[in-house]
PDB file of N, CA and C in Angstrom:
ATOM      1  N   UNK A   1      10.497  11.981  13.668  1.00  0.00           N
ATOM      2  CA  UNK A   1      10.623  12.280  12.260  1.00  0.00           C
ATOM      3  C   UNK A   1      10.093  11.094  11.454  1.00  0.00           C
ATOM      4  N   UNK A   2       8.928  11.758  10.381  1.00  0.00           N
ATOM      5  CA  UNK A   2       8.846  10.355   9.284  1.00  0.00           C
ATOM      6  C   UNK A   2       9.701   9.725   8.375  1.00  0.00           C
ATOM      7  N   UNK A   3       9.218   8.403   8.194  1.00  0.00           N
ATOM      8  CA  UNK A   3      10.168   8.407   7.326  1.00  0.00           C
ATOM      9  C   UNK A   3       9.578   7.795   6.374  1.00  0.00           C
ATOM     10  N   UNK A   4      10.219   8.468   4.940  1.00  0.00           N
ATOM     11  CA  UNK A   4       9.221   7.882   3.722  1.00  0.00           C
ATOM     12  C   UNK A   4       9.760   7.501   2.668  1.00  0.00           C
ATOM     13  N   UNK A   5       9.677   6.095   1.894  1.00  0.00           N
ATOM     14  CA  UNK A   5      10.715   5.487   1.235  1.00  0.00           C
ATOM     15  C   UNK A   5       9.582   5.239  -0.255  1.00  0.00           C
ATOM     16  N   UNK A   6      10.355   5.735  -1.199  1.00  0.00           N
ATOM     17  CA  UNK A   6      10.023   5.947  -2.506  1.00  0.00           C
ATOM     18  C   UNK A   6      10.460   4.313  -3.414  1.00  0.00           C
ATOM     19  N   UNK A   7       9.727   3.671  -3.624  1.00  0.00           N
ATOM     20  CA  UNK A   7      10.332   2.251  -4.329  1.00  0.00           C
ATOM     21  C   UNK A   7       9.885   2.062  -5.340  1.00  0.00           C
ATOM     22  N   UNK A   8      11.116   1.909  -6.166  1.00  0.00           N
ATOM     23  CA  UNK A   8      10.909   1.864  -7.711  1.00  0.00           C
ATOM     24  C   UNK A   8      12.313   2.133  -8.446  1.00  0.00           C
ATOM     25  N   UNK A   9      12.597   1.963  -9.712  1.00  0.00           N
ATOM     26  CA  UNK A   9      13.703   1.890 -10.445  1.00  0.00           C
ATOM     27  C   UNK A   9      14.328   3.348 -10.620  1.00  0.00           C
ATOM     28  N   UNK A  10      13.729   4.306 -10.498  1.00  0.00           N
ATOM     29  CA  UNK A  10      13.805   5.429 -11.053  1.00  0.00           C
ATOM     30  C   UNK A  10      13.201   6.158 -12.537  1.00  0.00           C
ATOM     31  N   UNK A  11      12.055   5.474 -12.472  1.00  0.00           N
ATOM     32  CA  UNK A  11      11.390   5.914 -13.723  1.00  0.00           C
ATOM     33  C   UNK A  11      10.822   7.070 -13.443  1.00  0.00           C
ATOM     34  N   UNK A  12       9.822   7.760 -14.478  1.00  0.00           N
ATOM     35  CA  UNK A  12       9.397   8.785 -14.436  1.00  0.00           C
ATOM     36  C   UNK A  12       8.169   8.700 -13.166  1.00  0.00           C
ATOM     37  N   UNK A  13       7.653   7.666 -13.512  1.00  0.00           N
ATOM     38  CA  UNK A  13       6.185   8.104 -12.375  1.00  0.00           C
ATOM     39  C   UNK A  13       7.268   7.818 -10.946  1.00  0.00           C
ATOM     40  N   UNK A  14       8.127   7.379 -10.568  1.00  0.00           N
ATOM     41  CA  UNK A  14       8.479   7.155  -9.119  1.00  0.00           C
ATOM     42  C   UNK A  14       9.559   8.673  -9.020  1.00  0.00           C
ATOM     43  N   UNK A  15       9.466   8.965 -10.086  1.00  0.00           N
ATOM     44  CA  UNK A  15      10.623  10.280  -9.727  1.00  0.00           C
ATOM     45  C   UNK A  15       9.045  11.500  -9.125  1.00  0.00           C
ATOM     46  N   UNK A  16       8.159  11.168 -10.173  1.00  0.00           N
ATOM     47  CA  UNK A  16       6.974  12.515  -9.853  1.00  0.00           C
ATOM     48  C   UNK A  16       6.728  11.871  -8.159  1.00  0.00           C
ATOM     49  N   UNK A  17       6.762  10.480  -7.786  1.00  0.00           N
ATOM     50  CA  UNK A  17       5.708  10.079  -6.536  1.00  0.00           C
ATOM     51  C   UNK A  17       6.758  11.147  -5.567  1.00  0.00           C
ATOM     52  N   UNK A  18       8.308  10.793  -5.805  1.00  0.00           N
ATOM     53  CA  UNK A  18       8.943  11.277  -4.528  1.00  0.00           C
ATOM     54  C   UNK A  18       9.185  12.766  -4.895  1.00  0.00           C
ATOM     55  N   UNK A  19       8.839  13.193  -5.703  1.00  0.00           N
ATOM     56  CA  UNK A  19       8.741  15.088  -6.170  1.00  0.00           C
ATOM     57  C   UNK A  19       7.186  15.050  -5.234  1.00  0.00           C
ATOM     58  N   UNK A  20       6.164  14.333  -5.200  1.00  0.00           N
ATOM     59  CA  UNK A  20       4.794  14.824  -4.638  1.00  0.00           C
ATOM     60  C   UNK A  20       5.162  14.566  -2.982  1.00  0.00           C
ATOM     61  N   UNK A  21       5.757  13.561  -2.326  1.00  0.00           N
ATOM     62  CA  UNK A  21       5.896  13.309  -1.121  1.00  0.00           C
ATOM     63  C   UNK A  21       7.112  14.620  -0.349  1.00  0.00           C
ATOM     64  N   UNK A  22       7.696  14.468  -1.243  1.00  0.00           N
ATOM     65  CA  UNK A  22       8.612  16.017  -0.256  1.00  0.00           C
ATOM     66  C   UNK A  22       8.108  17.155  -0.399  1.00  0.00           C
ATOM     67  N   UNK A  23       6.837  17.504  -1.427  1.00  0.00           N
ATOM     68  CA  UNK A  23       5.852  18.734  -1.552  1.00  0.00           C
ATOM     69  C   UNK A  23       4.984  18.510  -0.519  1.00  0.00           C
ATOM     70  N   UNK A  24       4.277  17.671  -0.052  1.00  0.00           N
ATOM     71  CA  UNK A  24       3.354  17.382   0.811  1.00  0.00           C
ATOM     72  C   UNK A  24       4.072  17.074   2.105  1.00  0.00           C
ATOM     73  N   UNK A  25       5.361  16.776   2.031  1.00  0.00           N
ATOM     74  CA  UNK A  25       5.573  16.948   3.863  1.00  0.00           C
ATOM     75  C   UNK A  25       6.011  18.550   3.970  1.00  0.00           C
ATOM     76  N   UNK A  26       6.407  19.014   2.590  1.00  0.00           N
ATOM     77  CA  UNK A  26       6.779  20.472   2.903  1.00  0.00           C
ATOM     78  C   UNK A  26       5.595  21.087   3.277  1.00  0.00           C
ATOM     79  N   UNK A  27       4.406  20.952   2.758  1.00  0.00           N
ATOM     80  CA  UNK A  27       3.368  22.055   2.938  1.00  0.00           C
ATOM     81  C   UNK A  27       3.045  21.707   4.154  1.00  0.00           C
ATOM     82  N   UNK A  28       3.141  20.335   4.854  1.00  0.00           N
ATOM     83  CA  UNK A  28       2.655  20.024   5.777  1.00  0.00           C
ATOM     84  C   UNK A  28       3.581  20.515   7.201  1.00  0.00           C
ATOM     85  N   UNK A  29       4.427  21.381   6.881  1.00  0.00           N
ATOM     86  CA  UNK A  29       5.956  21.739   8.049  1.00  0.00           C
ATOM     87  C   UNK A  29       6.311  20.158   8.791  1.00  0.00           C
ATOM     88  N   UNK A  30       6.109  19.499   7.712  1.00  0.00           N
ATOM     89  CA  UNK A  30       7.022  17.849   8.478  1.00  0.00           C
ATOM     90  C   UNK A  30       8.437  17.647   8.494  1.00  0.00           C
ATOM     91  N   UNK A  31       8.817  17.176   9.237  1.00  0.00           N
ATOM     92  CA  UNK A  31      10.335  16.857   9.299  1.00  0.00           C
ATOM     93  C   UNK A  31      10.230  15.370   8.601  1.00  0.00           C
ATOM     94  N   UNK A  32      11.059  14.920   7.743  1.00  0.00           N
ATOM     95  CA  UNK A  32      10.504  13.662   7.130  1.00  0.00           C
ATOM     96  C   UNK A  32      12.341  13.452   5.875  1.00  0.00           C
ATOM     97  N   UNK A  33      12.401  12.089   6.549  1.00  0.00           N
ATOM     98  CA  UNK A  33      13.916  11.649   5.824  1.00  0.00           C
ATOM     99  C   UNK A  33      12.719  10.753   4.388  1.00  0.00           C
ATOM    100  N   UNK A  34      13.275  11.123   3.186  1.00  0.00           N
ATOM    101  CA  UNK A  34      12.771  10.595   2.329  1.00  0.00           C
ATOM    102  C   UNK A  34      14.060   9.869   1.569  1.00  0.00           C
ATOM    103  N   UNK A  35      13.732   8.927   1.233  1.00  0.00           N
ATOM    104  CA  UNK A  35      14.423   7.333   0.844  1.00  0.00           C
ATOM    105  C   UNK A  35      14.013   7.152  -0.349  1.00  0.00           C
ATOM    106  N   UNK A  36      15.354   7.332  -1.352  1.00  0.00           N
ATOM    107  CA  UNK A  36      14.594   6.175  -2.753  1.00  0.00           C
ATOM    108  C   UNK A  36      15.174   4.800  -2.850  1.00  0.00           C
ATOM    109  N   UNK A  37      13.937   4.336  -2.694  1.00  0.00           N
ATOM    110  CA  UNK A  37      15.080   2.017  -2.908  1.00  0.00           C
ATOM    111  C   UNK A  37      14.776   1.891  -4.009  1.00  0.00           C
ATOM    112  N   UNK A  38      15.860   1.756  -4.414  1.00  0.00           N
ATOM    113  CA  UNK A  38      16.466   1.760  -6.059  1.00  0.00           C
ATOM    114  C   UNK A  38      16.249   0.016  -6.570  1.00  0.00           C
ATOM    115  N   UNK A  39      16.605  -0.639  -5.692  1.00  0.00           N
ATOM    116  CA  UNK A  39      17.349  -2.498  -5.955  1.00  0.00           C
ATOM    117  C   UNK A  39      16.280  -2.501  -5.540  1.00  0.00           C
ATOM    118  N   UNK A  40      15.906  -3.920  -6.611  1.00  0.00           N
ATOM    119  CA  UNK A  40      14.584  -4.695  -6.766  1.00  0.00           C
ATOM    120  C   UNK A  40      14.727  -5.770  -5.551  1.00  0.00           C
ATOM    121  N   UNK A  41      15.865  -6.080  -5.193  1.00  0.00           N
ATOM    122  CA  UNK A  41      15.806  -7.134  -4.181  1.00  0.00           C
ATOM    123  C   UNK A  41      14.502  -6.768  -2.944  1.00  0.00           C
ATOM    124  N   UNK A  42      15.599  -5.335  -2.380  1.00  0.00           N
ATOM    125  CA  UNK A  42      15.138  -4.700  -1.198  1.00  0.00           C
ATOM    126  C   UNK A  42      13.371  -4.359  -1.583  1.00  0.00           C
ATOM    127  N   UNK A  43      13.369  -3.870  -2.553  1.00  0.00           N
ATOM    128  CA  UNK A  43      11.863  -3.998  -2.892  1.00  0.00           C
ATOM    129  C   UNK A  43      10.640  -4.845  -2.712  1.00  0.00           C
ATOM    130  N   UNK A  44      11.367  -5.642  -2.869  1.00  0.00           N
ATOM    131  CA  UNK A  44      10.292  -7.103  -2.636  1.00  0.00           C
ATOM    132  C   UNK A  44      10.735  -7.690  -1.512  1.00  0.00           C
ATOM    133  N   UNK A  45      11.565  -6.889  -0.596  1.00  0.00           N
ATOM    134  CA  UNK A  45      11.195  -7.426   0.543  1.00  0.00           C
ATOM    135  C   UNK A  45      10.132  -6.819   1.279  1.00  0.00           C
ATOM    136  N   UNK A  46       9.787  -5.538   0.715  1.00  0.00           N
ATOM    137  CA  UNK A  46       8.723  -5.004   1.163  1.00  0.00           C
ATOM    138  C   UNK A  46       6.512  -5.682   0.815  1.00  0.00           C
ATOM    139  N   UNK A  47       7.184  -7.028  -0.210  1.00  0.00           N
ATOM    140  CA  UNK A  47       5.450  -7.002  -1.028  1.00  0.00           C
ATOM    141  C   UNK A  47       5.403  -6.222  -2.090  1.00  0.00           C
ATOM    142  N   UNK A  48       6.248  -5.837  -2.619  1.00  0.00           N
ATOM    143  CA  UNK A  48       5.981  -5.001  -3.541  1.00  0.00           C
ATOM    144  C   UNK A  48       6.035  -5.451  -4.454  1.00  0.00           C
ATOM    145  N   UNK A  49       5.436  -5.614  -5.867  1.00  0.00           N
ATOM    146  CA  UNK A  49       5.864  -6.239  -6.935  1.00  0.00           C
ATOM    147  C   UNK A  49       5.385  -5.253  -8.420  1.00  0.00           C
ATOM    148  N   UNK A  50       4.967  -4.172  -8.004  1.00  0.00           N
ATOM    149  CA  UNK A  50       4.525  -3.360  -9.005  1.00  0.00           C
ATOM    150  C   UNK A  50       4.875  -2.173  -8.934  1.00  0.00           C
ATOM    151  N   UNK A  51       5.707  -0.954  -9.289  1.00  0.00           N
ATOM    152  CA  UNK A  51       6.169   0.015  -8.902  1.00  0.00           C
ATOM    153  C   UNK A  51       5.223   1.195  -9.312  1.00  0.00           C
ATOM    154  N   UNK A  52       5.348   2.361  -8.972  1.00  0.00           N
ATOM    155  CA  UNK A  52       6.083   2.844  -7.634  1.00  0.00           C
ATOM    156  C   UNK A  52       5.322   2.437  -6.631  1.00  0.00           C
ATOM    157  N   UNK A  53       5.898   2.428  -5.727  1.00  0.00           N
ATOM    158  CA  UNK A  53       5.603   2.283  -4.018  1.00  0.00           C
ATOM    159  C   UNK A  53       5.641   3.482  -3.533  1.00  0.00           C
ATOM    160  N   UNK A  54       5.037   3.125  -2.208  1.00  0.00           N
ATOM    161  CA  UNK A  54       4.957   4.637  -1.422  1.00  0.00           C
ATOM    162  C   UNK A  54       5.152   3.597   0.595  1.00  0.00           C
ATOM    163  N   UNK A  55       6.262   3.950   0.611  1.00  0.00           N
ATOM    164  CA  UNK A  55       6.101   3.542   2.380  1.00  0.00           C
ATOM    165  C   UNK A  55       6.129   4.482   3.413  1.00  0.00           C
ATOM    166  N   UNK A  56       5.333   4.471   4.494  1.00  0.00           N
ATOM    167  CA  UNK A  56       5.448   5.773   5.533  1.00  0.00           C
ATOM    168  C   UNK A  56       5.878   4.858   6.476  1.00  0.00           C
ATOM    169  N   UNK A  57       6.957   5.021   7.676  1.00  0.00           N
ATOM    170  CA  UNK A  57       7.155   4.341   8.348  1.00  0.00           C
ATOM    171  C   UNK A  57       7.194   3.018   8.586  1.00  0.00           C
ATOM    172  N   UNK A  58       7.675   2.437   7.182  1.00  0.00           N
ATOM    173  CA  UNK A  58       7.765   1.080   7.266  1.00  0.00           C
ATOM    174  C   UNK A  58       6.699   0.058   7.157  1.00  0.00           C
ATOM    175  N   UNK A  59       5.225   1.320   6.633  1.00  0.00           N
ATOM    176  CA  UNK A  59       3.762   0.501   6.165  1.00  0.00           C
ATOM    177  C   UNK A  59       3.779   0.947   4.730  1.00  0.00           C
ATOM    178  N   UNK A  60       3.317   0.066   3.751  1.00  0.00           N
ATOM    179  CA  UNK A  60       3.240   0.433   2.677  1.00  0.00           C
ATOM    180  C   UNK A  60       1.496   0.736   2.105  1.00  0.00           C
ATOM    181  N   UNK A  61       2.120   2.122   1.818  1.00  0.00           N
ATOM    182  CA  UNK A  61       0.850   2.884   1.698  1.00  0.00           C
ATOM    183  C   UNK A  61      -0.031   3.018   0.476  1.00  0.00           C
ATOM    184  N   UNK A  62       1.253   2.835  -0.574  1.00  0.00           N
ATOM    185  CA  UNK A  62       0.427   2.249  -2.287  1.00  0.00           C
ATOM    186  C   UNK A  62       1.369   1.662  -3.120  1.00  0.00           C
ATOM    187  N   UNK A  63       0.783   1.394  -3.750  1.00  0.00           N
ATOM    188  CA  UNK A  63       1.613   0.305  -4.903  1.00  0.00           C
ATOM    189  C   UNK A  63       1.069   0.648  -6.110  1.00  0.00           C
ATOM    190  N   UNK A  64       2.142   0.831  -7.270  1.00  0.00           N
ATOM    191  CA  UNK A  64       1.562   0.982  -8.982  1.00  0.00           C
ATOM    192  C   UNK A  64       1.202   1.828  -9.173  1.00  0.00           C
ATOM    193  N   UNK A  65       0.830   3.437  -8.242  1.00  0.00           N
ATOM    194  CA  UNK A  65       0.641   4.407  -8.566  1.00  0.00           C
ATOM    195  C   UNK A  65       0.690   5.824  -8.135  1.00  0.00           C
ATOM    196  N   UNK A  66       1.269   6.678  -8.959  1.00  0.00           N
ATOM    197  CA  UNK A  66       1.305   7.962  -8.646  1.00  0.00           C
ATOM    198  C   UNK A  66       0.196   8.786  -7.566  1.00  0.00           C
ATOM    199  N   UNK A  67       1.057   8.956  -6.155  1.00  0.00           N
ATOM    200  CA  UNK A  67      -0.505   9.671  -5.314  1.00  0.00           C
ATOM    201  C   UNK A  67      -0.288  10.714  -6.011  1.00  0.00           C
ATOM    202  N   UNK A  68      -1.143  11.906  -5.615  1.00  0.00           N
ATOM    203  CA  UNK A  68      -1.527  13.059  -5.404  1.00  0.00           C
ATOM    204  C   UNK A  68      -1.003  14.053  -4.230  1.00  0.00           C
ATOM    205  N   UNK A  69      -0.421  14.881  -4.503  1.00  0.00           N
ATOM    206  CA  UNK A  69       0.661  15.934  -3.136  1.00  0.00           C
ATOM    207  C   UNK A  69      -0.842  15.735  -1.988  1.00  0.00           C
ATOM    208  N   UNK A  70      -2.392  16.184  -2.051  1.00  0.00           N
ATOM    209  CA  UNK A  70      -3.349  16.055  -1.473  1.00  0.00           C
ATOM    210  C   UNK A  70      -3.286  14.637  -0.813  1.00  0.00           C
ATOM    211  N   UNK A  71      -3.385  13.591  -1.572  1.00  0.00           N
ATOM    212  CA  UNK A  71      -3.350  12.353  -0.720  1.00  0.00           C
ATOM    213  C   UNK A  71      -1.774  11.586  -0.099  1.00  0.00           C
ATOM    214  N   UNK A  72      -1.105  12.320  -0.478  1.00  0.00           N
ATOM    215  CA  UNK A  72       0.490  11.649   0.465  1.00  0.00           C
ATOM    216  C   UNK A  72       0.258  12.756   1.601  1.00  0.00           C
ATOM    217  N   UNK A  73      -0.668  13.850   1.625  1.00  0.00           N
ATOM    218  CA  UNK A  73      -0.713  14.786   2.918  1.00  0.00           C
ATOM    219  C   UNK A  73      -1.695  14.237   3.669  1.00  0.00           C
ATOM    220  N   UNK A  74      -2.478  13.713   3.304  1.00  0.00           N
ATOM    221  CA  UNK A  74      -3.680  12.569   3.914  1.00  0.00           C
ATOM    222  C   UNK A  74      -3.000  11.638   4.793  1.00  0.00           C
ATOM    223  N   UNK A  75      -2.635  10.786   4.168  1.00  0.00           N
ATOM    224  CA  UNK A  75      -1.761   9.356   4.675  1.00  0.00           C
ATOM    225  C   UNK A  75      -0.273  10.307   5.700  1.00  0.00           C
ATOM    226  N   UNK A  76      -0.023  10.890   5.316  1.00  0.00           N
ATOM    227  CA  UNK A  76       1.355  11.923   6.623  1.00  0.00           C
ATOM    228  C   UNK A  76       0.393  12.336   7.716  1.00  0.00           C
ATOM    229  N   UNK A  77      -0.817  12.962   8.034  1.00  0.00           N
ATOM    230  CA  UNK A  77      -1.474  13.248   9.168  1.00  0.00           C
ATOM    231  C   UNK A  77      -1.751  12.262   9.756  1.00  0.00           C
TER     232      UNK A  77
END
């Protein structure tokens, strides 16, 4: 199972990133635990310093911006 962790405060663009990542593992029939890290600490333990984030398995896949349901199904295959 993937696992995919949404990082960011809860603003609007990190609420749309993790609304596009559970659309795109849905279309994709993935089994996939999706994670929002809320605390800035845990955040930057990842490198992160610009929100939203996008992590698949513990690689971080973007930073500062909203993917596309098309490209979080890209980066899941």
């Amino acid at each position: 199972m993937k696992k995919i962790q949404i990082l960011g405060p809860g603003c609007p663009k990190c609420k749309t990133l993790a609304s596009n990542a559970t659309t795109a593992a849905q279309e994709l029939g993935l089994q996939c635990e999706i994670e929002k890290v809320t605390d800035i600490q845990e955040i930057l333990t990842f490198g992160v310093v610009m929100t939203p984030g996008l992590v698949i398995d513990g690689k971080v896949e973007s930073v500062g911006k909203v993917l596309s349901v098309e490209k979080i199904k890209e980066l899941l295959s």
